[in-house]
PDB file of N, CA and C in Angstrom:
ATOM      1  N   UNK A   1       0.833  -1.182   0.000  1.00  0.00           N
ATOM      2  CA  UNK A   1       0.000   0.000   0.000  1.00  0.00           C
ATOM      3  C   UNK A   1       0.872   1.237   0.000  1.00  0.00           C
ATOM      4  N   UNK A   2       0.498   2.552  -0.713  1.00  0.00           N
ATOM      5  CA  UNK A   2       0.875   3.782  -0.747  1.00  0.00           C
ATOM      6  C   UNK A   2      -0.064   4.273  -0.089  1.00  0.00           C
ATOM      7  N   UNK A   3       0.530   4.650   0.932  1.00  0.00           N
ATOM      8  CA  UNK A   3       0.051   6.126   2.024  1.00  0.00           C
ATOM      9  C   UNK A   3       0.142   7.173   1.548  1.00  0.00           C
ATOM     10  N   UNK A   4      -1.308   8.070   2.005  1.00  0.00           N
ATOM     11  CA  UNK A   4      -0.827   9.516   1.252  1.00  0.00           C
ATOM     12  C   UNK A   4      -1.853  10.204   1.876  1.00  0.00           C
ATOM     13  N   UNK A   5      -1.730  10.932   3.547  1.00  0.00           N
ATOM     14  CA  UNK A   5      -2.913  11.695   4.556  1.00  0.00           C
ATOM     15  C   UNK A   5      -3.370  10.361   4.954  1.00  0.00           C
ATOM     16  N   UNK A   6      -4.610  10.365   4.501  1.00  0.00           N
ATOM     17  CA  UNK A   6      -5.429   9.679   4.970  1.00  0.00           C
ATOM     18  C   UNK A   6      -5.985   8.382   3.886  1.00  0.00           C
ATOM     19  N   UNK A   7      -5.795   8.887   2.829  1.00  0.00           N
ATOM     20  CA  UNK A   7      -5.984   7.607   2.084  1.00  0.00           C
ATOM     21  C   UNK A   7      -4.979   7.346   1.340  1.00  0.00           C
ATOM     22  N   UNK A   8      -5.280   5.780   0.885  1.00  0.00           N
ATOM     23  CA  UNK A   8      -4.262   4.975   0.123  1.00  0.00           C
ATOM     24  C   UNK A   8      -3.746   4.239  -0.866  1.00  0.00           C
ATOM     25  N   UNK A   9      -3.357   3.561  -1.594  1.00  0.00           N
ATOM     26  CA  UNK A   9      -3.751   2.936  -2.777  1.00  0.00           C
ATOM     27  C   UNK A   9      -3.201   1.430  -2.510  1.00  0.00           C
ATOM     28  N   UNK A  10      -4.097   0.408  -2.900  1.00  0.00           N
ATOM     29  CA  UNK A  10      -3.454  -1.268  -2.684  1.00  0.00           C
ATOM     30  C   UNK A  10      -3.459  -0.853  -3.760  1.00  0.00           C
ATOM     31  N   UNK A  11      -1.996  -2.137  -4.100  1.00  0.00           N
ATOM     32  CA  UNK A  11      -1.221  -2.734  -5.009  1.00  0.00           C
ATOM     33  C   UNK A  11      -1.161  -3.950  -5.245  1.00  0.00           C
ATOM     34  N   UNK A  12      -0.939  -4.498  -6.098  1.00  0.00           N
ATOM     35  CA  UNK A  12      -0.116  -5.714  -6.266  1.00  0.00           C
ATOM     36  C   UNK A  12       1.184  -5.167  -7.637  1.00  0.00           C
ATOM     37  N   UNK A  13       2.304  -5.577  -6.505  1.00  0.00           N
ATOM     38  CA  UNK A  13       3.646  -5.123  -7.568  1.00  0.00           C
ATOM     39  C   UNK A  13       4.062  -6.711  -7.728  1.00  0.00           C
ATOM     40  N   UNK A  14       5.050  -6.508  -9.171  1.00  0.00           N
ATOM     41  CA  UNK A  14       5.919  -7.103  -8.942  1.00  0.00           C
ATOM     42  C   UNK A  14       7.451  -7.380  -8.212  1.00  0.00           C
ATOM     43  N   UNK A  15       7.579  -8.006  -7.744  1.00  0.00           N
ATOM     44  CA  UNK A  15       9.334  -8.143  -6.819  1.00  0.00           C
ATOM     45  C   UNK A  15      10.125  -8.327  -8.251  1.00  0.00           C
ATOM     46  N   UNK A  16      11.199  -6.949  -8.279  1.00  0.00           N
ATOM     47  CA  UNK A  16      11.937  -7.578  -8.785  1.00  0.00           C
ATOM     48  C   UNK A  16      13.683  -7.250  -8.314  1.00  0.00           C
ATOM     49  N   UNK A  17      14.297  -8.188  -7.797  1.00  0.00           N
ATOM     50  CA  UNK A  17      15.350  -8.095  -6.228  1.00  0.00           C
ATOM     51  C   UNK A  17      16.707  -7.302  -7.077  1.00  0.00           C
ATOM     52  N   UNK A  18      16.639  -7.513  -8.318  1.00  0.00           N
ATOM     53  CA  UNK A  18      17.644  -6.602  -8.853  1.00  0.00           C
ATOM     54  C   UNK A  18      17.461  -5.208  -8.741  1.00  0.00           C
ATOM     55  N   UNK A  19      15.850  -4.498  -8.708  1.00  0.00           N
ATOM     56  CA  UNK A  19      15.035  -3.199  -9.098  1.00  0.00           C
ATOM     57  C   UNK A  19      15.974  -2.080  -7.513  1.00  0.00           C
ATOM     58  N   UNK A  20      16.175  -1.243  -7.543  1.00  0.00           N
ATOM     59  CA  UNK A  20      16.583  -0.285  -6.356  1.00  0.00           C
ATOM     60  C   UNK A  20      15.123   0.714  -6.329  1.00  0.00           C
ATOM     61  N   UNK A  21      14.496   1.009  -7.015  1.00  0.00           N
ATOM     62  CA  UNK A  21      13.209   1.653  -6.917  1.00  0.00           C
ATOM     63  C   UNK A  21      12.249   0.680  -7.485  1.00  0.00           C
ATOM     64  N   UNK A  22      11.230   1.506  -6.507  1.00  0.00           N
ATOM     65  CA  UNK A  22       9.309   0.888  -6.896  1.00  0.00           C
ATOM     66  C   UNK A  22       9.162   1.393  -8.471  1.00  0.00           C
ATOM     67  N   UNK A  23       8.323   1.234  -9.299  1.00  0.00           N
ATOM     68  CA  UNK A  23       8.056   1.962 -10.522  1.00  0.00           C
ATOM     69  C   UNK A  23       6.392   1.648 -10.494  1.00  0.00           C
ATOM     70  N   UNK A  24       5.943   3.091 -10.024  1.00  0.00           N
ATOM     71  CA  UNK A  24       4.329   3.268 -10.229  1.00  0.00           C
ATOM     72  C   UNK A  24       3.509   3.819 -11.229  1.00  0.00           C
ATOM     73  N   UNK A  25       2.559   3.537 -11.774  1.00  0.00           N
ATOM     74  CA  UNK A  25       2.325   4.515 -13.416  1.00  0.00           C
ATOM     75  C   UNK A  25       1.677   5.278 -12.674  1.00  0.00           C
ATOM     76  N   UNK A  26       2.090   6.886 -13.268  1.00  0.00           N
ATOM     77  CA  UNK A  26       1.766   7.750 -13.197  1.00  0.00           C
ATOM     78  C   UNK A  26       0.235   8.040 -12.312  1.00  0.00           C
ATOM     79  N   UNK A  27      -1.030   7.688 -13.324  1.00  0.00           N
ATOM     80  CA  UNK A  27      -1.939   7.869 -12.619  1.00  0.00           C
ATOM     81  C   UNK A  27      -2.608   7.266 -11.806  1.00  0.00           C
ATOM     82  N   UNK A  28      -1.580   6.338 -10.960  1.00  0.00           N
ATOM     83  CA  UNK A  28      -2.105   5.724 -10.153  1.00  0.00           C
ATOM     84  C   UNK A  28      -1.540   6.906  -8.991  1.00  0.00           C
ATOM     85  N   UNK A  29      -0.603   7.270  -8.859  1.00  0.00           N
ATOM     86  CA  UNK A  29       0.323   8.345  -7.838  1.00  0.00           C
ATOM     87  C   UNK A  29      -0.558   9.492  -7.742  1.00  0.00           C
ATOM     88  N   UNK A  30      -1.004  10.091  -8.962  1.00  0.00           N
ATOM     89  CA  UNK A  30      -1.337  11.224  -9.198  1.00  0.00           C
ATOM     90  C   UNK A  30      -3.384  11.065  -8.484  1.00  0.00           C
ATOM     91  N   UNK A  31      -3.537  10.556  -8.637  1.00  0.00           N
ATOM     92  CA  UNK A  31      -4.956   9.802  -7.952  1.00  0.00           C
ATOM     93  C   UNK A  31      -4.938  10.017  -6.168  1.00  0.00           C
ATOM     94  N   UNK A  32      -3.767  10.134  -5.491  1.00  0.00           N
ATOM     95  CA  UNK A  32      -3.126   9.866  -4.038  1.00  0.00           C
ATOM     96  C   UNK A  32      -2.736  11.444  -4.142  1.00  0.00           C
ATOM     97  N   UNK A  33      -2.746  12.249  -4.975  1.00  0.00           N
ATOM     98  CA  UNK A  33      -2.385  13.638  -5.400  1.00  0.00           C
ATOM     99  C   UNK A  33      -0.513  13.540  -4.896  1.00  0.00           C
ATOM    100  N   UNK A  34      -0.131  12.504  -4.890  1.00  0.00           N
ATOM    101  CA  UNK A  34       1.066  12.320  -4.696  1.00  0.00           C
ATOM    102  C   UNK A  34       1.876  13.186  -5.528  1.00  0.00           C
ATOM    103  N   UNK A  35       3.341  14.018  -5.240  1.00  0.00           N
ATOM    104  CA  UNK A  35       3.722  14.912  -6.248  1.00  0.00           C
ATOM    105  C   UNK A  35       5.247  14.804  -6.387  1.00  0.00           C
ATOM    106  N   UNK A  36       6.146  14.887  -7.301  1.00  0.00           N
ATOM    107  CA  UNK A  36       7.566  14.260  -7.651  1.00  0.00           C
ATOM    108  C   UNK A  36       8.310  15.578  -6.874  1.00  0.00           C
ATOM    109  N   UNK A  37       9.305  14.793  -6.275  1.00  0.00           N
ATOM    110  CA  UNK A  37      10.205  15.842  -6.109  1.00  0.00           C
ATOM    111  C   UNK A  37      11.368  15.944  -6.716  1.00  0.00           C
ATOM    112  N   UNK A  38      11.995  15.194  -7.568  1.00  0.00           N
ATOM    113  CA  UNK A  38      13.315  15.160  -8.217  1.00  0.00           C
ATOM    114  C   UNK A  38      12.983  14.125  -9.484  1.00  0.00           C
ATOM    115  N   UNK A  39      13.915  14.337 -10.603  1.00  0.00           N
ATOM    116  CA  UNK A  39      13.652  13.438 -11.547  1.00  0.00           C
ATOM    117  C   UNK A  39      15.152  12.813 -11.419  1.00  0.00           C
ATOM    118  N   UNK A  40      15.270  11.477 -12.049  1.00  0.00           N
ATOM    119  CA  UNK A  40      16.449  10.469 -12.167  1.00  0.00           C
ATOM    120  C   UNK A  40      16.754   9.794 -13.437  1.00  0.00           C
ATOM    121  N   UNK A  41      17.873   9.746 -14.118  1.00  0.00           N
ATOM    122  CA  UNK A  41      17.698   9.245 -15.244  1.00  0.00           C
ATOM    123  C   UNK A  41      18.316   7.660 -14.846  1.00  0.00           C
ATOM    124  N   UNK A  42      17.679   7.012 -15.819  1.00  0.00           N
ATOM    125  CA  UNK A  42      17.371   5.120 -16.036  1.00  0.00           C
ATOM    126  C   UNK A  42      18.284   5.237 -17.176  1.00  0.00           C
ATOM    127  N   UNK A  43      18.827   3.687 -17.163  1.00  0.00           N
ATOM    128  CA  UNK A  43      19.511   3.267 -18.556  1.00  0.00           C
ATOM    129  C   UNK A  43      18.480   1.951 -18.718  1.00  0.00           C
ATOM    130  N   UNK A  44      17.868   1.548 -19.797  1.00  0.00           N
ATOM    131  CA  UNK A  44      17.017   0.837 -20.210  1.00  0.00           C
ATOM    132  C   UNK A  44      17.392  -0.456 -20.514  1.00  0.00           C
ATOM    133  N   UNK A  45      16.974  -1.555 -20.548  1.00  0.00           N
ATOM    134  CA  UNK A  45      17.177  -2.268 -21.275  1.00  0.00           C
ATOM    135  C   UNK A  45      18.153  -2.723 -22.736  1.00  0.00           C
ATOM    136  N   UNK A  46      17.899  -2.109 -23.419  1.00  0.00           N
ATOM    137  CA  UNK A  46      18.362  -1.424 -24.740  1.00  0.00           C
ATOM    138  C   UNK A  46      19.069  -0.815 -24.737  1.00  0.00           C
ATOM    139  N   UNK A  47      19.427  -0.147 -23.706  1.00  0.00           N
ATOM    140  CA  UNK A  47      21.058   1.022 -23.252  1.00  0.00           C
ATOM    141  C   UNK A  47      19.912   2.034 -23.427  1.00  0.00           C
ATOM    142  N   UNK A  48      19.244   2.978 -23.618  1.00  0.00           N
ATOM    143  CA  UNK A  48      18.647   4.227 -24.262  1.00  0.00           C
ATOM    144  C   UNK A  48      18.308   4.830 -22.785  1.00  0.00           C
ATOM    145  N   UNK A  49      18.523   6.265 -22.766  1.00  0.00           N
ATOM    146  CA  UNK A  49      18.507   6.915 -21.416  1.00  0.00           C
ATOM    147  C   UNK A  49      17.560   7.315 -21.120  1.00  0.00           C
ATOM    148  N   UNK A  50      16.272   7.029 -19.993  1.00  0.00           N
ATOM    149  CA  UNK A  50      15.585   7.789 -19.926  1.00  0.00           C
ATOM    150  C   UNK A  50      15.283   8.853 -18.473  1.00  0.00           C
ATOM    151  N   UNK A  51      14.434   9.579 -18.740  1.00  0.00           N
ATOM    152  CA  UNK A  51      14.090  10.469 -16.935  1.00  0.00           C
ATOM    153  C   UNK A  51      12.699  10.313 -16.646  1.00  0.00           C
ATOM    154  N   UNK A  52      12.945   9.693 -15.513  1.00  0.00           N
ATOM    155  CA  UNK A  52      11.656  10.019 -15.309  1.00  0.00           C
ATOM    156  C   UNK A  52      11.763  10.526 -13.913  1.00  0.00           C
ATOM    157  N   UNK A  53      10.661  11.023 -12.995  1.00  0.00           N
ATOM    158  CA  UNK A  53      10.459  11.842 -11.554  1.00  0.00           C
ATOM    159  C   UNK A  53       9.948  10.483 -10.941  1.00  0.00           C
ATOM    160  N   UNK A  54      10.864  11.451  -9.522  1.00  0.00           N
ATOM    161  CA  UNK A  54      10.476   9.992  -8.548  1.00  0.00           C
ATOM    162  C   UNK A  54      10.255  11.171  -7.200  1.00  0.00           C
ATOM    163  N   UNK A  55       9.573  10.300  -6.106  1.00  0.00           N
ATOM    164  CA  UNK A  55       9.362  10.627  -4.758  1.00  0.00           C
ATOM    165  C   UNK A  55       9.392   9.728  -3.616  1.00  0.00           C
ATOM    166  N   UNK A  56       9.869  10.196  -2.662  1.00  0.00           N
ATOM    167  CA  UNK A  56       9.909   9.169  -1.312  1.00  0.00           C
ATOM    168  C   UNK A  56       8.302   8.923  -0.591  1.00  0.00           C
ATOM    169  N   UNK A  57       7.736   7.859  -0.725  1.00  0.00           N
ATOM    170  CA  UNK A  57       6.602   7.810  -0.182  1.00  0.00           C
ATOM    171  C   UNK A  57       6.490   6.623   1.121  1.00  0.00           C
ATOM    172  N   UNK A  58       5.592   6.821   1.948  1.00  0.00           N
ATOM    173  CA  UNK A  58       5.428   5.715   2.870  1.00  0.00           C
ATOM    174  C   UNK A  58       4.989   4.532   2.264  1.00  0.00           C
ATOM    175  N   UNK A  59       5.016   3.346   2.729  1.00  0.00           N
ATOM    176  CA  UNK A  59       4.262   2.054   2.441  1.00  0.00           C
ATOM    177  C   UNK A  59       4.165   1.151   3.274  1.00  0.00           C
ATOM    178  N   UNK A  60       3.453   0.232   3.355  1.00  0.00           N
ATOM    179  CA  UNK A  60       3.101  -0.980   3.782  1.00  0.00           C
ATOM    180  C   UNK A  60       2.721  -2.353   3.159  1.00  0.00           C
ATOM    181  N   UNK A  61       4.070  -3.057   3.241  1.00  0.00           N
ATOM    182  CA  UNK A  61       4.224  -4.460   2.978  1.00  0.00           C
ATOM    183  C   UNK A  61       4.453  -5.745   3.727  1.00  0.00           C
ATOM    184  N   UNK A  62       3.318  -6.229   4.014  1.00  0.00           N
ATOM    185  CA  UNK A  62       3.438  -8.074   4.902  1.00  0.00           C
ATOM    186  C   UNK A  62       3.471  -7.239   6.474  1.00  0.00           C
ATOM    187  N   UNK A  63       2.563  -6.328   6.183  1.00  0.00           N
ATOM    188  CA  UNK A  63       2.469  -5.820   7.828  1.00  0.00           C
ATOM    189  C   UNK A  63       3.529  -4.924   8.262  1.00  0.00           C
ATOM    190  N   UNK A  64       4.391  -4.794   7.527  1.00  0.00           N
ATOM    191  CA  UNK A  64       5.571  -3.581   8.079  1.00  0.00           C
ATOM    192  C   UNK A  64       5.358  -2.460   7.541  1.00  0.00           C
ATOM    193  N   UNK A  65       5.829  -1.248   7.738  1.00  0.00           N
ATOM    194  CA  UNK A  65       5.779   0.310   7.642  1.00  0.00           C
ATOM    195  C   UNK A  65       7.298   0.386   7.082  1.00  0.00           C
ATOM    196  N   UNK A  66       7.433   1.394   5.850  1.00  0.00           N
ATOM    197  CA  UNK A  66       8.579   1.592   5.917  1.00  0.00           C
ATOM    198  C   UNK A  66       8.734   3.324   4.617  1.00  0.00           C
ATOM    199  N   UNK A  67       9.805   3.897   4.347  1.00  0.00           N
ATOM    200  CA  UNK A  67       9.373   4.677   3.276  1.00  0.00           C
ATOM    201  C   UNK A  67      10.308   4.330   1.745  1.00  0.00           C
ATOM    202  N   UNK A  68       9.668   4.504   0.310  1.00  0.00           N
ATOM    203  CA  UNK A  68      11.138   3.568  -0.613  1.00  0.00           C
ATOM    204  C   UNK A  68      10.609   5.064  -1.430  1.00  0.00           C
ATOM    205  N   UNK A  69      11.590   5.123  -2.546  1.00  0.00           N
ATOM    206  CA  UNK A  69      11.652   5.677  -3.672  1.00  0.00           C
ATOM    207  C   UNK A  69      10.563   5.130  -4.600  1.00  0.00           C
ATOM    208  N   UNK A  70       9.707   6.076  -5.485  1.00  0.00           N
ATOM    209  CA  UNK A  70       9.013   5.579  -6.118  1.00  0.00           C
ATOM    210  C   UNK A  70       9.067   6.386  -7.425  1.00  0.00           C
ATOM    211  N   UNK A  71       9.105   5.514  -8.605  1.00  0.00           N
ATOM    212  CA  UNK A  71       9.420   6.562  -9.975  1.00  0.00           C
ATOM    213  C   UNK A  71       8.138   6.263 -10.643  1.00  0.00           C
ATOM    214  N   UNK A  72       7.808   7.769 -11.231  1.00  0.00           N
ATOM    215  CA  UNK A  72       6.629   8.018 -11.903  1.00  0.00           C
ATOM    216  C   UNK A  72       6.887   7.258 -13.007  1.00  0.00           C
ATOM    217  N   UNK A  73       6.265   6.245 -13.264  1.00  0.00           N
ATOM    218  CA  UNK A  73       6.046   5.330 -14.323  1.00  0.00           C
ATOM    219  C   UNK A  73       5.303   6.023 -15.951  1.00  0.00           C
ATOM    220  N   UNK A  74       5.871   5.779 -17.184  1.00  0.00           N
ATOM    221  CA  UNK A  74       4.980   6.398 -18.181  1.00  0.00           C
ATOM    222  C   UNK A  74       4.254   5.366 -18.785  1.00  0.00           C
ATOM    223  N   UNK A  75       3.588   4.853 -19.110  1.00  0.00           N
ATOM    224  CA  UNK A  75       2.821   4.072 -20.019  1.00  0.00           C
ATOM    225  C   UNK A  75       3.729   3.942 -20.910  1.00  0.00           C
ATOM    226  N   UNK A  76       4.838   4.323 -21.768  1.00  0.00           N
ATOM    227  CA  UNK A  76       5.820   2.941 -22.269  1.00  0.00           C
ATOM    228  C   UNK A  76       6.401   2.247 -21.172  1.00  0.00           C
ATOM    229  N   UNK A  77       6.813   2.210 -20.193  1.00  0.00           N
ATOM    230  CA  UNK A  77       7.160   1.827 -19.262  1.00  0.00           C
ATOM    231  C   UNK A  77       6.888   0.561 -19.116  1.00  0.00           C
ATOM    232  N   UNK A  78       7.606  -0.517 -19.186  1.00  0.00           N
ATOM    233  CA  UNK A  78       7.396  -1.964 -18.976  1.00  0.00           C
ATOM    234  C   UNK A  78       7.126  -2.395 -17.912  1.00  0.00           C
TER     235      UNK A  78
END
């Protein structure tokens, strides 16, 4: 779950243990009025560079509290 005031959004992500950030699409964040504070550039798959904005948000997973990086996902976004 993404915390955000008072309400929240369930998820189901995928784990993936190589990943260092969450990757959320866009309007799921933007729904939580969640808002980016810095953008980061990615090297892709393919080598090709991209940016996208990320923010530190709270969450809750398997009953624990904790806060991760989360990057605004675009719809190419795999």
């Amino acid at each position: 779950m993404i915390y955000r005031s008072r309400e929240h959004l369930k998820l189901k992500l995928l784990v993936d243990t190589a990943s260092t950030y969450t990757w959320v699409k866009r309007d799921k964040l933007e729904k939580l009025d969640v808002k980016p504070i810095t953008k980061r550039k990615f090297k892709t798959i393919d080598g090709k560079i991209i940016e996208r904005e990320t923010v530190v948000v709270p969450i809750k997973c398997l009953n624990e509290r904790a806060t991760t990086i989360v990057v605004f996902a675009e719809d190419e976004d795999a």
